[in-house]
Protein backbone atom coordinates (compact mmCIF):
# COMPACT_ATOMS: atom_id res chain seq x y z
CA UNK A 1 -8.17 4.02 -7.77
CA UNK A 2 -10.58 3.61 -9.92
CA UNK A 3 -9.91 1.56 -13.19
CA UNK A 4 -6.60 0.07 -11.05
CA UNK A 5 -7.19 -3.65 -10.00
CA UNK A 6 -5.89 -4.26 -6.58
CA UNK A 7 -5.25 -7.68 -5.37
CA UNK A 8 -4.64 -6.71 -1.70
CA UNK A 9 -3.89 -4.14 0.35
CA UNK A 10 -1.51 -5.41 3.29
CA UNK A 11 -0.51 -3.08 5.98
CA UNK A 12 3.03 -3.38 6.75
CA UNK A 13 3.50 -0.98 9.94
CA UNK A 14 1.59 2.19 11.26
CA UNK A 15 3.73 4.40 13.13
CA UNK A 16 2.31 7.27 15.45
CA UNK A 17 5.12 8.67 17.14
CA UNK A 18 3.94 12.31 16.01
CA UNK A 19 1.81 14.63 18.01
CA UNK A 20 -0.81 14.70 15.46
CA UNK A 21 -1.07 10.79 14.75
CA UNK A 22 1.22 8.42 12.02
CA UNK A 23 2.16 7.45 9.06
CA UNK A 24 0.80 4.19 7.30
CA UNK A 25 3.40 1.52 4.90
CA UNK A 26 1.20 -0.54 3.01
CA UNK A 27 1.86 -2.92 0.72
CA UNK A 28 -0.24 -3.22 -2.17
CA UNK A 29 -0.96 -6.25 -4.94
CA UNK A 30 -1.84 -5.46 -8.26
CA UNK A 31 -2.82 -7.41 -10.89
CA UNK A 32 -0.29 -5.69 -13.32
CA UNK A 33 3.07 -3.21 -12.92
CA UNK A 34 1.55 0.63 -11.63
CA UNK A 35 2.65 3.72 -13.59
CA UNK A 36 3.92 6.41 -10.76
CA UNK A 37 0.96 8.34 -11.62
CA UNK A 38 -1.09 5.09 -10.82
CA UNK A 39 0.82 4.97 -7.64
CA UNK A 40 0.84 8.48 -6.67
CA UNK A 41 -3.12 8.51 -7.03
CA UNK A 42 -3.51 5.43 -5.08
CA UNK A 43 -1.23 7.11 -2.60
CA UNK A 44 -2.86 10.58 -2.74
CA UNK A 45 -6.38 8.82 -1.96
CA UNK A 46 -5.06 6.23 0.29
CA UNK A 47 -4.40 9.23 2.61
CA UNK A 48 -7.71 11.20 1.91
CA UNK A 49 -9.38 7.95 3.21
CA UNK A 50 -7.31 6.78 6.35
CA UNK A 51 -6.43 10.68 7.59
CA UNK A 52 -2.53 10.01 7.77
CA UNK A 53 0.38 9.82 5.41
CA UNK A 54 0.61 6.50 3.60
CA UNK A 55 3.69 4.88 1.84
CA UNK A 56 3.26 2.42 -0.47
CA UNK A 57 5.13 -0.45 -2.02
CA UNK A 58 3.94 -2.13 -4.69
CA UNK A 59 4.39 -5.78 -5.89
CA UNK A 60 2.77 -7.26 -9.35
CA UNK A 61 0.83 -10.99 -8.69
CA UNK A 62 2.22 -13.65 -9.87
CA UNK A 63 6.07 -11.55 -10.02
CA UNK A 64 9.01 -12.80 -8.14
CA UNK A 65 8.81 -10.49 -5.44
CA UNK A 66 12.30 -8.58 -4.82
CA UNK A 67 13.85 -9.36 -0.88
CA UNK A 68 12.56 -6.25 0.32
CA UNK A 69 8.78 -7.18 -0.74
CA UNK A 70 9.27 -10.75 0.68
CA UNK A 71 10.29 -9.02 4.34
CA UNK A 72 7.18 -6.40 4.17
CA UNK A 73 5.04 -9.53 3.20
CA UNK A 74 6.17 -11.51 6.31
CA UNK A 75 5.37 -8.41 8.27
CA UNK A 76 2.08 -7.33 6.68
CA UNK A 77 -1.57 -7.75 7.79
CA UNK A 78 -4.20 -8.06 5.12
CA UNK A 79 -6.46 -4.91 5.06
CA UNK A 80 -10.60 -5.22 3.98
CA UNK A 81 -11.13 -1.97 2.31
CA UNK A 82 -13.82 -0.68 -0.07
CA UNK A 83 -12.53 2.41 -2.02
């Protein structure tokens, strides 16, 4: 993630109804819209770090969120992380 701004990382919902552990949804701020490449490296790392599979949605600052955002947002829990 380097050179990528991130606002906020909000977890959404961690599941963990596998044998081996769960899956993480986060929901990510960024200052500005993320190529998929951006995404998929966030994504890609994201996982390296917490040891499970992470989805992601993404939602620009300062953009009218669509009505899927606003739900994960009313579900989410902000995240300190240091990548």
């Amino acid at each position: 993630m380097r050179g990528i701004r991130l606002r906020c990382i909000c977890l959404v919902r961690v599941w963990t109804t596998r044998p081996r552990g769960g899956d993480a949804d986060l929901l990510i701020e960024a200052d500005q819209r993320l190529s998929r490449i951006e995404q998929g490296r966030i994504k890609m790392e994201l996982e390296q770090v917490l040891g499970l599979p992470v989805d992601i949605l993404v939602q620009v600052r300062n953009a009218e969120p669509t009505p899927f955002q606003t739900i994960a947002k009313a579900h989410a829990k902000r995240l300190e992380m240091r990548l």
